[in-house]
N, C-alpha and C. Protein backbone atom coordinates (compact mmCIF):
# COMPACT_ATOMS: atom_id res chain seq x y z
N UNK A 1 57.03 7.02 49.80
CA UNK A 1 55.63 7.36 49.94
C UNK A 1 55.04 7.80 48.61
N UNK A 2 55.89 8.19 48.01
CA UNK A 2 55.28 9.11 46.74
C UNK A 2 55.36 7.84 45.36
N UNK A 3 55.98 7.15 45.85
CA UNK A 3 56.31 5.83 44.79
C UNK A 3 54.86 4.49 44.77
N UNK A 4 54.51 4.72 46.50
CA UNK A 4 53.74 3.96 46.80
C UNK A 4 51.93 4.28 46.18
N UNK A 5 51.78 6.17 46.65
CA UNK A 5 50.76 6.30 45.98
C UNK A 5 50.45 6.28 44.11
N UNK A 6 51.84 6.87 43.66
CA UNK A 6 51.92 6.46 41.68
C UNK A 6 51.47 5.24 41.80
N UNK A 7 51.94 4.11 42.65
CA UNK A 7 51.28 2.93 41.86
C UNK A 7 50.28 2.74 42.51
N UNK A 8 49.73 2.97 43.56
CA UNK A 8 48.57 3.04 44.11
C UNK A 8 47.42 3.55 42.87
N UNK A 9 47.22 4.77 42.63
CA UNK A 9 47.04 5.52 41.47
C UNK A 9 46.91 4.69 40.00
N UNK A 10 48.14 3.83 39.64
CA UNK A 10 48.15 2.45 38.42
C UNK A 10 47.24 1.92 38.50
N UNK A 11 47.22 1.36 39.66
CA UNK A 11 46.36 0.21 39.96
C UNK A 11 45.24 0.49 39.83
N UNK A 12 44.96 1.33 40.40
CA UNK A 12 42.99 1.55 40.15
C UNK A 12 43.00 2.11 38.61
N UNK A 13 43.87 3.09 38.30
CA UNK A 13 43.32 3.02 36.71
C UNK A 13 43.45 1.55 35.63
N UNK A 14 44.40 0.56 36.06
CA UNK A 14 44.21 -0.06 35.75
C UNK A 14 43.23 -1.13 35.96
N UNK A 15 42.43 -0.99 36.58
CA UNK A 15 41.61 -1.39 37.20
C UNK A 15 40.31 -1.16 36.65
N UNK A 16 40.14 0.02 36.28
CA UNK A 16 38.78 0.94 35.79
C UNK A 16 39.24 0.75 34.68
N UNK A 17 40.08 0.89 33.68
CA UNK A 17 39.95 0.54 32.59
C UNK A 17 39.95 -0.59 31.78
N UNK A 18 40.45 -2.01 32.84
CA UNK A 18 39.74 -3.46 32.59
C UNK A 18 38.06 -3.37 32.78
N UNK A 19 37.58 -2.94 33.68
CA UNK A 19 35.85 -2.98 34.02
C UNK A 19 35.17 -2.19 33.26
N UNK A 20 36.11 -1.29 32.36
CA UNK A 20 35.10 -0.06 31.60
C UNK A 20 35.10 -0.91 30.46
N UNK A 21 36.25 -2.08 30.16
CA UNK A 21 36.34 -2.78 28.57
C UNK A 21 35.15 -3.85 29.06
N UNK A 22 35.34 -4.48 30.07
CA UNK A 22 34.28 -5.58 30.36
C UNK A 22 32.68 -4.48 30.20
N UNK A 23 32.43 -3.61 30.51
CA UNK A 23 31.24 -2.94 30.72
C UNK A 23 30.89 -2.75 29.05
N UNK A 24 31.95 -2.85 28.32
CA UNK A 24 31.62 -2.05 26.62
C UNK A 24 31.19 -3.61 25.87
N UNK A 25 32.39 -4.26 25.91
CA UNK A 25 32.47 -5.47 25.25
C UNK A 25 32.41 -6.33 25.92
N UNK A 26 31.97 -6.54 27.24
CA UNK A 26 31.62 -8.17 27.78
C UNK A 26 31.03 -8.73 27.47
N UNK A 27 29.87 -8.57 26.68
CA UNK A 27 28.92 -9.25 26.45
C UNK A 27 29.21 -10.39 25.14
N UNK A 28 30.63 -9.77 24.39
CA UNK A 28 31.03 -10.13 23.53
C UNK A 28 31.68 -10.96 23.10
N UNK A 29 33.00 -10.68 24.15
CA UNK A 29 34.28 -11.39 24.65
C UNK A 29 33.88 -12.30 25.50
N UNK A 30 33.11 -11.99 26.76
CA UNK A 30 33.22 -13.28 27.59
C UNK A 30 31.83 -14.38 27.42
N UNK A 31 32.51 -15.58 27.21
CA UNK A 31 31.42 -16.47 26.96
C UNK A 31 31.94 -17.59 28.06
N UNK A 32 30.32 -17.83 28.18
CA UNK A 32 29.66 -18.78 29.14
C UNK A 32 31.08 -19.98 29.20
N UNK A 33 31.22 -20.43 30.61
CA UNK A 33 31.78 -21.87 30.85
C UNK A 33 32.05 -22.84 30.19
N UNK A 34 30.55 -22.88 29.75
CA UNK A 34 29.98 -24.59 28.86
C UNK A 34 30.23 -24.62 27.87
N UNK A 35 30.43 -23.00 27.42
CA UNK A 35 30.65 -23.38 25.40
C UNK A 35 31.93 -23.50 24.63
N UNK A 36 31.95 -24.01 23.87
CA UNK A 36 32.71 -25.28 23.54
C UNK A 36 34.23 -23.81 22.64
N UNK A 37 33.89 -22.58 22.51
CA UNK A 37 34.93 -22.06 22.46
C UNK A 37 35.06 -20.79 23.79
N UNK A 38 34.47 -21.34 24.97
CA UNK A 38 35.33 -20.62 26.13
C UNK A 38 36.65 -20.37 26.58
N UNK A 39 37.59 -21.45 25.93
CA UNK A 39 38.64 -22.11 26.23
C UNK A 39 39.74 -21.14 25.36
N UNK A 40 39.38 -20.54 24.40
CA UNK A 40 40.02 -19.80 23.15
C UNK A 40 40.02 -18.49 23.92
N UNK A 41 38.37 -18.31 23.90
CA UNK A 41 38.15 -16.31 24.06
C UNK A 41 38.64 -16.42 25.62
N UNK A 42 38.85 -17.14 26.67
CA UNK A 42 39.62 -17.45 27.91
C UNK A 42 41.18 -16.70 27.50
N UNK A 43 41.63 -17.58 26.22
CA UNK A 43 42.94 -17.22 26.17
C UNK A 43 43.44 -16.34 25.54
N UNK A 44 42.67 -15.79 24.45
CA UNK A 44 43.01 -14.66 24.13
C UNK A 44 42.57 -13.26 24.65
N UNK A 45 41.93 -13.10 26.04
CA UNK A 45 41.68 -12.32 27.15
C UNK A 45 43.07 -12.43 27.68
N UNK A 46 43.73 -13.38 28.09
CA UNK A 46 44.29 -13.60 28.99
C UNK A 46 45.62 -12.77 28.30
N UNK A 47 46.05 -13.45 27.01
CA UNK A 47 46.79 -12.56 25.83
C UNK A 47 46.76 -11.37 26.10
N UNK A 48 45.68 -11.25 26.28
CA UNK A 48 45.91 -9.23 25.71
C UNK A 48 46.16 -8.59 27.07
N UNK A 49 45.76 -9.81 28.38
CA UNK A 49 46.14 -8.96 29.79
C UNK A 49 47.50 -9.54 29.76
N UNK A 50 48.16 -10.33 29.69
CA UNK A 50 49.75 -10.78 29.72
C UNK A 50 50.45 -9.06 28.47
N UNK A 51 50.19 -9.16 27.66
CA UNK A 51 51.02 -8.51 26.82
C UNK A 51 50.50 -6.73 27.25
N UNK A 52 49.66 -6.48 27.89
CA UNK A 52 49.39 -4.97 28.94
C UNK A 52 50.45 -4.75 29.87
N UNK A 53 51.20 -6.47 30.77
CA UNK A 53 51.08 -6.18 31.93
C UNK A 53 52.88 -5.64 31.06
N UNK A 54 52.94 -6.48 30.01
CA UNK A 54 54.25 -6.32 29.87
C UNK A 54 54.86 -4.93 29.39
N UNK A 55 54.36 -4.22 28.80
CA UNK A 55 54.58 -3.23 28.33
C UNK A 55 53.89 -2.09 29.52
N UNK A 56 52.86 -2.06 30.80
CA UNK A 56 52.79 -1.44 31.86
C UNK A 56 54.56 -1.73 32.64
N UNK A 57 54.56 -2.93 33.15
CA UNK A 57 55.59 -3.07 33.68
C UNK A 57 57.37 -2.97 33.42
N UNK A 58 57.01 -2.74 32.10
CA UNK A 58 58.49 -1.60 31.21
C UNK A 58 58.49 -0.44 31.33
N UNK A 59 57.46 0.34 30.74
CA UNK A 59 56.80 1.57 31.31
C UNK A 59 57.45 2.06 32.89
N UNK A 60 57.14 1.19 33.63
CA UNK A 60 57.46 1.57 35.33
C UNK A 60 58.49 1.76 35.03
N UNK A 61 59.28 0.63 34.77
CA UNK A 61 60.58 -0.30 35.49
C UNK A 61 61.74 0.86 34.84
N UNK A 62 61.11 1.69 33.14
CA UNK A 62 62.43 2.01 32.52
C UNK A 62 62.28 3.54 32.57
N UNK A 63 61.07 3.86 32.96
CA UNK A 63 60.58 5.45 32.67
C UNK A 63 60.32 5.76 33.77
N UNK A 64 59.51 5.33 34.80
CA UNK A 64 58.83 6.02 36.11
C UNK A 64 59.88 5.95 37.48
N UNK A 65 60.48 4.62 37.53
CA UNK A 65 60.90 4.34 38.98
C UNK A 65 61.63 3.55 38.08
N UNK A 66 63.29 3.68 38.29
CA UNK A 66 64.40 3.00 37.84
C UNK A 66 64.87 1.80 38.54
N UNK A 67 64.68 1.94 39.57
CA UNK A 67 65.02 1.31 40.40
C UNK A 67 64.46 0.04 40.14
N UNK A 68 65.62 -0.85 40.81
CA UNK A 68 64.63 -2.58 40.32
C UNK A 68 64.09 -2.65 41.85
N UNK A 69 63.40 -3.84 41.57
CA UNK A 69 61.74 -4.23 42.23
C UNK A 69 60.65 -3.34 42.01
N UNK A 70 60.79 -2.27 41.70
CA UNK A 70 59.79 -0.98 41.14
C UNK A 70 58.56 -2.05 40.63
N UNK A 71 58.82 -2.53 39.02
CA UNK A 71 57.94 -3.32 38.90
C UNK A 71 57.08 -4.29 39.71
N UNK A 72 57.62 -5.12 40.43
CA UNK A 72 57.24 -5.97 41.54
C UNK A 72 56.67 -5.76 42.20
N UNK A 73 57.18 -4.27 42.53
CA UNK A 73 55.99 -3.29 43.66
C UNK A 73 54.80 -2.91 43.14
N UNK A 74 55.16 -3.24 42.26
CA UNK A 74 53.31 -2.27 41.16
C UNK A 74 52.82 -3.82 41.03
N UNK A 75 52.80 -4.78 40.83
CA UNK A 75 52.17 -5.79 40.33
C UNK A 75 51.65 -6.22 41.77
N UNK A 76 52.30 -6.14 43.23
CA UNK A 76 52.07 -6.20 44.18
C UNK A 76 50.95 -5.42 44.62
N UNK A 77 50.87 -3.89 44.29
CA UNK A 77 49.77 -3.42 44.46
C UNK A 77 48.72 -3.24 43.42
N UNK A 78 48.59 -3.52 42.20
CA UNK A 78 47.79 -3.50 41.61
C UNK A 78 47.27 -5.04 41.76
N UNK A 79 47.19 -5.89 41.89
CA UNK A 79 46.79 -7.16 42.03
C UNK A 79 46.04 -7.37 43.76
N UNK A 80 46.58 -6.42 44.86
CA UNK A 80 46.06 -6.06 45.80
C UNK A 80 44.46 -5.38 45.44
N UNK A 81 45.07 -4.44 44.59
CA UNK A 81 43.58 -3.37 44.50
C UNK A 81 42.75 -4.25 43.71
N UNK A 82 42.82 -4.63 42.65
CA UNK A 82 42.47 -5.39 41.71
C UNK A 82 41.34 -6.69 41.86
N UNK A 83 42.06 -7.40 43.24
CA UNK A 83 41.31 -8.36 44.48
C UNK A 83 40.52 -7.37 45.12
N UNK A 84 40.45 -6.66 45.91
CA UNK A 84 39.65 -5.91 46.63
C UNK A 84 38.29 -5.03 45.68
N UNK A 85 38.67 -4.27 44.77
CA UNK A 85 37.40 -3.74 44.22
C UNK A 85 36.78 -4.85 43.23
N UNK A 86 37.29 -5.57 42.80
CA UNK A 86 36.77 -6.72 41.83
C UNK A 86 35.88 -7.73 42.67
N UNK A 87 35.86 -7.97 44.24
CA UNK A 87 34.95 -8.27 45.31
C UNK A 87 33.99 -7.36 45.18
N UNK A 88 34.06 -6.39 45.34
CA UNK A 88 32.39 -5.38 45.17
C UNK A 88 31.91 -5.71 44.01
N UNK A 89 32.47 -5.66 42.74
CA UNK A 89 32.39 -6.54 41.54
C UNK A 89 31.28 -7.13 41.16
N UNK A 90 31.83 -8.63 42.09
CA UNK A 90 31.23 -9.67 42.38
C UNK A 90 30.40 -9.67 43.20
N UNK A 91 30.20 -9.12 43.65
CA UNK A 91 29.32 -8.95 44.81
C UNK A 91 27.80 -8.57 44.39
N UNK A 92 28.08 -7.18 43.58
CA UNK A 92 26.80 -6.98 42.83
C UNK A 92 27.28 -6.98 41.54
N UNK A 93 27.39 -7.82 41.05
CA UNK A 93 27.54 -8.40 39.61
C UNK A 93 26.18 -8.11 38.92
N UNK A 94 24.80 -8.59 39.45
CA UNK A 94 24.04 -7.83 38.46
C UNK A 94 23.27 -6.96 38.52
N UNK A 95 23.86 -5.80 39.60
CA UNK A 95 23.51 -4.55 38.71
C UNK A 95 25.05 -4.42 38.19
N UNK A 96 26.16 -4.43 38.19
CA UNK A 96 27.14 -3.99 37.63
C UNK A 96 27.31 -4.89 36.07
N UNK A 97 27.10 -5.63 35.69
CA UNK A 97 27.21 -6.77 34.65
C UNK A 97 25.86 -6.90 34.64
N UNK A 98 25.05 -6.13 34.06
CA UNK A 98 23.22 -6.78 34.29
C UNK A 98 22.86 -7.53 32.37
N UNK A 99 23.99 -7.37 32.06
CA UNK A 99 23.71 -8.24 30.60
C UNK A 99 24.16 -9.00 30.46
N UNK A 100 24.88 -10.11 31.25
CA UNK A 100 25.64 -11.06 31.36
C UNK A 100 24.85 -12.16 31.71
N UNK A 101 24.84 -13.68 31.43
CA UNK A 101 24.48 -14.42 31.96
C UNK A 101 24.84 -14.91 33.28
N UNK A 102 24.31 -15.84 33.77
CA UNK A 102 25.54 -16.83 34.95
C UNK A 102 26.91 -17.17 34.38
N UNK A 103 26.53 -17.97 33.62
CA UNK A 103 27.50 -18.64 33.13
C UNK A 103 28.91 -17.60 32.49
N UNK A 104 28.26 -16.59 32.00
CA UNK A 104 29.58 -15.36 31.90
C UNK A 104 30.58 -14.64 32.80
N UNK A 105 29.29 -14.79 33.90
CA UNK A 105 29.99 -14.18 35.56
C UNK A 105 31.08 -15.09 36.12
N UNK A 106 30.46 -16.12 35.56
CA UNK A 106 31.50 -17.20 35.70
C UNK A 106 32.71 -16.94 35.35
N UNK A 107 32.50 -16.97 33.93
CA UNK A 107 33.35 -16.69 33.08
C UNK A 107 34.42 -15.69 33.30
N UNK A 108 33.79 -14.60 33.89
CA UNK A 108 34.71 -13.50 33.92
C UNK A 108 35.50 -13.32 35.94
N UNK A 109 34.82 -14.27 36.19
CA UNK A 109 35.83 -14.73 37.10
C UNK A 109 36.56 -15.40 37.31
N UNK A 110 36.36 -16.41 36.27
CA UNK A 110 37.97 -17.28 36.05
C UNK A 110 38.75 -16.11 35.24
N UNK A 111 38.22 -15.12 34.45
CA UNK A 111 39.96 -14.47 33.80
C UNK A 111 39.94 -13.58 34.77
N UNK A 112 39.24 -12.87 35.83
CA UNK A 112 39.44 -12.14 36.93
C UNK A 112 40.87 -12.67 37.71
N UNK A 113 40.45 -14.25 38.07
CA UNK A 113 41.09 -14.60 38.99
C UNK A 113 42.65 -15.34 37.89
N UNK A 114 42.79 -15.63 37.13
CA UNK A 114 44.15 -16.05 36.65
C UNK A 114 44.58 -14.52 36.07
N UNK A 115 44.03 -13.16 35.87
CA UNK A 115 44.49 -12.26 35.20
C UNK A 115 45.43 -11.47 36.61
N UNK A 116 44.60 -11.83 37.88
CA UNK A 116 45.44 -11.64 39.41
C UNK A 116 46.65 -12.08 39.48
N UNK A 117 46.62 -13.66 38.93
CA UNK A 117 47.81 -14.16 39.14
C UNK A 117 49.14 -13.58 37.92
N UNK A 118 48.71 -13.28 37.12
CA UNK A 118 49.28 -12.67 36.15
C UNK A 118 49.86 -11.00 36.35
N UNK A 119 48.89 -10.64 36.93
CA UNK A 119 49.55 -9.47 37.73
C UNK A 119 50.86 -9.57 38.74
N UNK A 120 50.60 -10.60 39.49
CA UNK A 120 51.47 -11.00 39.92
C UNK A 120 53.13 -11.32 39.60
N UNK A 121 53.05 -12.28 38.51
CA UNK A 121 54.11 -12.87 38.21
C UNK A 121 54.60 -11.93 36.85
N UNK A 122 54.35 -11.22 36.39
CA UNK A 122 54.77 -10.74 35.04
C UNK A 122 55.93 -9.43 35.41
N UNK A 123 54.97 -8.62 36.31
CA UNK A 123 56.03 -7.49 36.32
C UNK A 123 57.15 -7.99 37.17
N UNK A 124 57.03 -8.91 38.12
CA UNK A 124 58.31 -9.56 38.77
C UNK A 124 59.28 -10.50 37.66
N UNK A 125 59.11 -11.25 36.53
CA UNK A 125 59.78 -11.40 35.50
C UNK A 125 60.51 -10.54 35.08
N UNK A 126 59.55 -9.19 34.51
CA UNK A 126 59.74 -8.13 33.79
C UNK A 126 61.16 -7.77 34.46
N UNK A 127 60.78 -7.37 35.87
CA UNK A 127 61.75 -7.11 36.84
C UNK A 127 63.49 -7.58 36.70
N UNK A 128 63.05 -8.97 37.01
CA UNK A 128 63.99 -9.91 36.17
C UNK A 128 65.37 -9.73 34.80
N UNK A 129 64.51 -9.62 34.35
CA UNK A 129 64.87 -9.51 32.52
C UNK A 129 65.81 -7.70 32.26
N UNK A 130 64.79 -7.23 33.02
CA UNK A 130 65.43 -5.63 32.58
C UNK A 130 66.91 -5.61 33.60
N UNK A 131 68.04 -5.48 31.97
CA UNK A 131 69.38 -5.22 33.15
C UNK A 131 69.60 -3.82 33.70
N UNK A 132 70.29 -4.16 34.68
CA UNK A 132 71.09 -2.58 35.54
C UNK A 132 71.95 -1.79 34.82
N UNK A 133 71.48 -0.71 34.74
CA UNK A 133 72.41 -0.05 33.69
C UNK A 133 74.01 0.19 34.12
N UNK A 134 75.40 0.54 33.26
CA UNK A 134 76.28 0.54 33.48
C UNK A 134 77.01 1.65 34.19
N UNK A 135 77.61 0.82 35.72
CA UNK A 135 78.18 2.21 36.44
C UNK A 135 78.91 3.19 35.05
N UNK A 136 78.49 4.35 34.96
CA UNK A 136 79.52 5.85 34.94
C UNK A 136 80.55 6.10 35.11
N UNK A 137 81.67 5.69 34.35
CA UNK A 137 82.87 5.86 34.74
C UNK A 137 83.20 7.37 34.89
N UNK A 138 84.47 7.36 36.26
CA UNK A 138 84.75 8.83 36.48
C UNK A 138 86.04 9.53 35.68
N UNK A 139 85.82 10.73 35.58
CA UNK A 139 86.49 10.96 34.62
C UNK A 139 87.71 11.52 35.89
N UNK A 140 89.26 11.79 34.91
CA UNK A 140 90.41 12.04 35.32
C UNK A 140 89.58 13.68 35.94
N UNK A 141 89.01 14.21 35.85
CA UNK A 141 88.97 16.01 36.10
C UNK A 141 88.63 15.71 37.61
N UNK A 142 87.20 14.28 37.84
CA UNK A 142 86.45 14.47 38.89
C UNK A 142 86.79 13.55 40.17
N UNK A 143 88.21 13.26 39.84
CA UNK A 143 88.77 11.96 41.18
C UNK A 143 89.09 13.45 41.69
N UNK A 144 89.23 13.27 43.26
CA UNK A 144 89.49 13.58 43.89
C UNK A 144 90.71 13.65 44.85
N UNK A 145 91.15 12.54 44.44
CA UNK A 145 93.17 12.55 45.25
C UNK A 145 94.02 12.43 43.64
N UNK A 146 94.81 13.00 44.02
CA UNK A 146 95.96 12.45 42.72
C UNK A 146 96.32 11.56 42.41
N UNK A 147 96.93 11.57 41.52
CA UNK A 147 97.34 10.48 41.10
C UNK A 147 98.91 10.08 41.92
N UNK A 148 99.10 8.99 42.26
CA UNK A 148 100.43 8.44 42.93
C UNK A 148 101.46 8.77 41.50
N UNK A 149 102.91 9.15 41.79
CA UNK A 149 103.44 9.03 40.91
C UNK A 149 104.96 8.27 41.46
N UNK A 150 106.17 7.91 40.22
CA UNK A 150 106.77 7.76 40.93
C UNK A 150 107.91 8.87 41.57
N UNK A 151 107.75 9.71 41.69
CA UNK A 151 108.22 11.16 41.86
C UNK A 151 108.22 11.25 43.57
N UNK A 152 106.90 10.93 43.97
CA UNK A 152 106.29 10.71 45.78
C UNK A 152 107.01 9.86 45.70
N UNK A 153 107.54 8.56 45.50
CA UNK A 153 108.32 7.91 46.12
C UNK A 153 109.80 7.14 45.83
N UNK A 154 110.85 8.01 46.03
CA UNK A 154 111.84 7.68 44.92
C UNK A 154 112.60 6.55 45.56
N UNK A 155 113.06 5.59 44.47
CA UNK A 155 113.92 4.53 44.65
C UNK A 155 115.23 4.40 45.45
N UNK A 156 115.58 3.53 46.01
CA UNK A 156 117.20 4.09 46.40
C UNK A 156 118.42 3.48 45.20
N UNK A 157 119.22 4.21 45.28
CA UNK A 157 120.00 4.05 44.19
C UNK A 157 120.48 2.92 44.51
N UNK A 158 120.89 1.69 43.51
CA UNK A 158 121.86 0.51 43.64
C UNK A 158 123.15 0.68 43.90
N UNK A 159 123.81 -0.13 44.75
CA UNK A 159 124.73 0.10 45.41
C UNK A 159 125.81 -0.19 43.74
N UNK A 160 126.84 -0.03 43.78
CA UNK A 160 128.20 -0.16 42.83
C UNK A 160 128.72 -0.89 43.32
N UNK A 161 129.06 -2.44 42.78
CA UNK A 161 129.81 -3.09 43.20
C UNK A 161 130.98 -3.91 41.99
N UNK A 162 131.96 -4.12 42.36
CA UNK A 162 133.21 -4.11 41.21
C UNK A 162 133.14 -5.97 41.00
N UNK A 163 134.03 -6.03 40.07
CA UNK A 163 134.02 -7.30 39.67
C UNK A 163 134.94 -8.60 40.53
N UNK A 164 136.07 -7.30 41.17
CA UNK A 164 136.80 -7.99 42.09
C UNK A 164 136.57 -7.88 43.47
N UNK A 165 135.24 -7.35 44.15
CA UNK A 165 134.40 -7.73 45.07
C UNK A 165 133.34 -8.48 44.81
N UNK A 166 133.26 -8.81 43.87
CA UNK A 166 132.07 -10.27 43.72
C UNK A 166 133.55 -11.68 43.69
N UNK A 167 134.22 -11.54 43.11
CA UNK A 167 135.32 -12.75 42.63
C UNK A 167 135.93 -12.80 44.10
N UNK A 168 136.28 -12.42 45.15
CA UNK A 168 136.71 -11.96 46.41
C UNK A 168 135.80 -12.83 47.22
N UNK A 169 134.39 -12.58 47.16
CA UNK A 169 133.08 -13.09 47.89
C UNK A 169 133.44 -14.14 47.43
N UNK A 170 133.08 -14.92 46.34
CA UNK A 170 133.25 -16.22 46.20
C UNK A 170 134.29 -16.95 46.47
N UNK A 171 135.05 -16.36 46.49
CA UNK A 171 136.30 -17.10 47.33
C UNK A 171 135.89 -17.64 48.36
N UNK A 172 135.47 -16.58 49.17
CA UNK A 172 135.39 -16.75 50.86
C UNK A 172 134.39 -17.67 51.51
N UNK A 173 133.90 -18.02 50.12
CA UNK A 173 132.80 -18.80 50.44
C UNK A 173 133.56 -20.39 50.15
């Protein structure tokens, strides 16, 4: 429960602090559909949300919640929240974006909607990639049964047998 609201909690700040950069610098960064370098400032948006998600989703995975899928779970819900308030968004886009053209709203809903999918798939990579750390070996103080020795279980002595009871046997054979 307490794992669910932290990233609950991620998500919307991450969330508010993509819409507070679009609110400062959108007007800047995102350009219209039609123009002939949409295709660039597209990808280097997309850049700077790929290389966030990666270093958010290390963050989780190595500092917050150790546990693997941790990440997975945050990209799961931040990409949840992310869809849902980014609909109100859109919805009133211009009073919320009122300096934007069409063609930008556009714009900023195609990196809306591939920056979702990116939420998606990155911290589950991330997930991926980060190994399990190495069981703890136990030390001799903290086992708990002894050690077997051969002392608990002694051998039986070999029988003595002479040279002229082996030479005897083969005879008889």
């Amino acid at each position: 429960m307490r794992q669910g609201i932290i990233l609950l909690g991620l998500g919307v700040a991450m969330w508010a602090v993509a819409t507070l950069f679009f609110l400062l610098f959108g007007g800047w960064v995102v350009l219209e559909v039609g123009n002939n370098y949409f295709g660039s400032s597209l990808f280097l948006l997309e850049m700077l949300t790929f290389l966030l998600l990666i270093g958010i989703a290390l963050v989780i995975r190595l500092k917050l919640f150790r546990e693997r899928g941790s990440a997975t779970r945050f990209g799961f819900v931040a990409a949840a929240v992310g869809l849902l308030l980014n609909t109100f968004i859109l919805w009133y886009r211009d009073s919320v974006f009122s300096d934007f053209t069409e063609g930008q709203h556009h714009g900023f809903t195609v990196w809306m909607t591939l920056a979702c999918a990116l939420t998606l798939l990155v911290p589950a990579v991330v997930d991926r990639f980060v190994r399990e750390p190495a069981p703890v070996p136990i030390k001799v103080e903290e086992a708990t049964e002894a050690p077997v020795s051969s002392a608990d279980y002694p051998l039986e002595e070999p029988k003595q047998t002479s040279v002229s009871s082996l030479s005897s046997e083969a005879k008889a054979d």
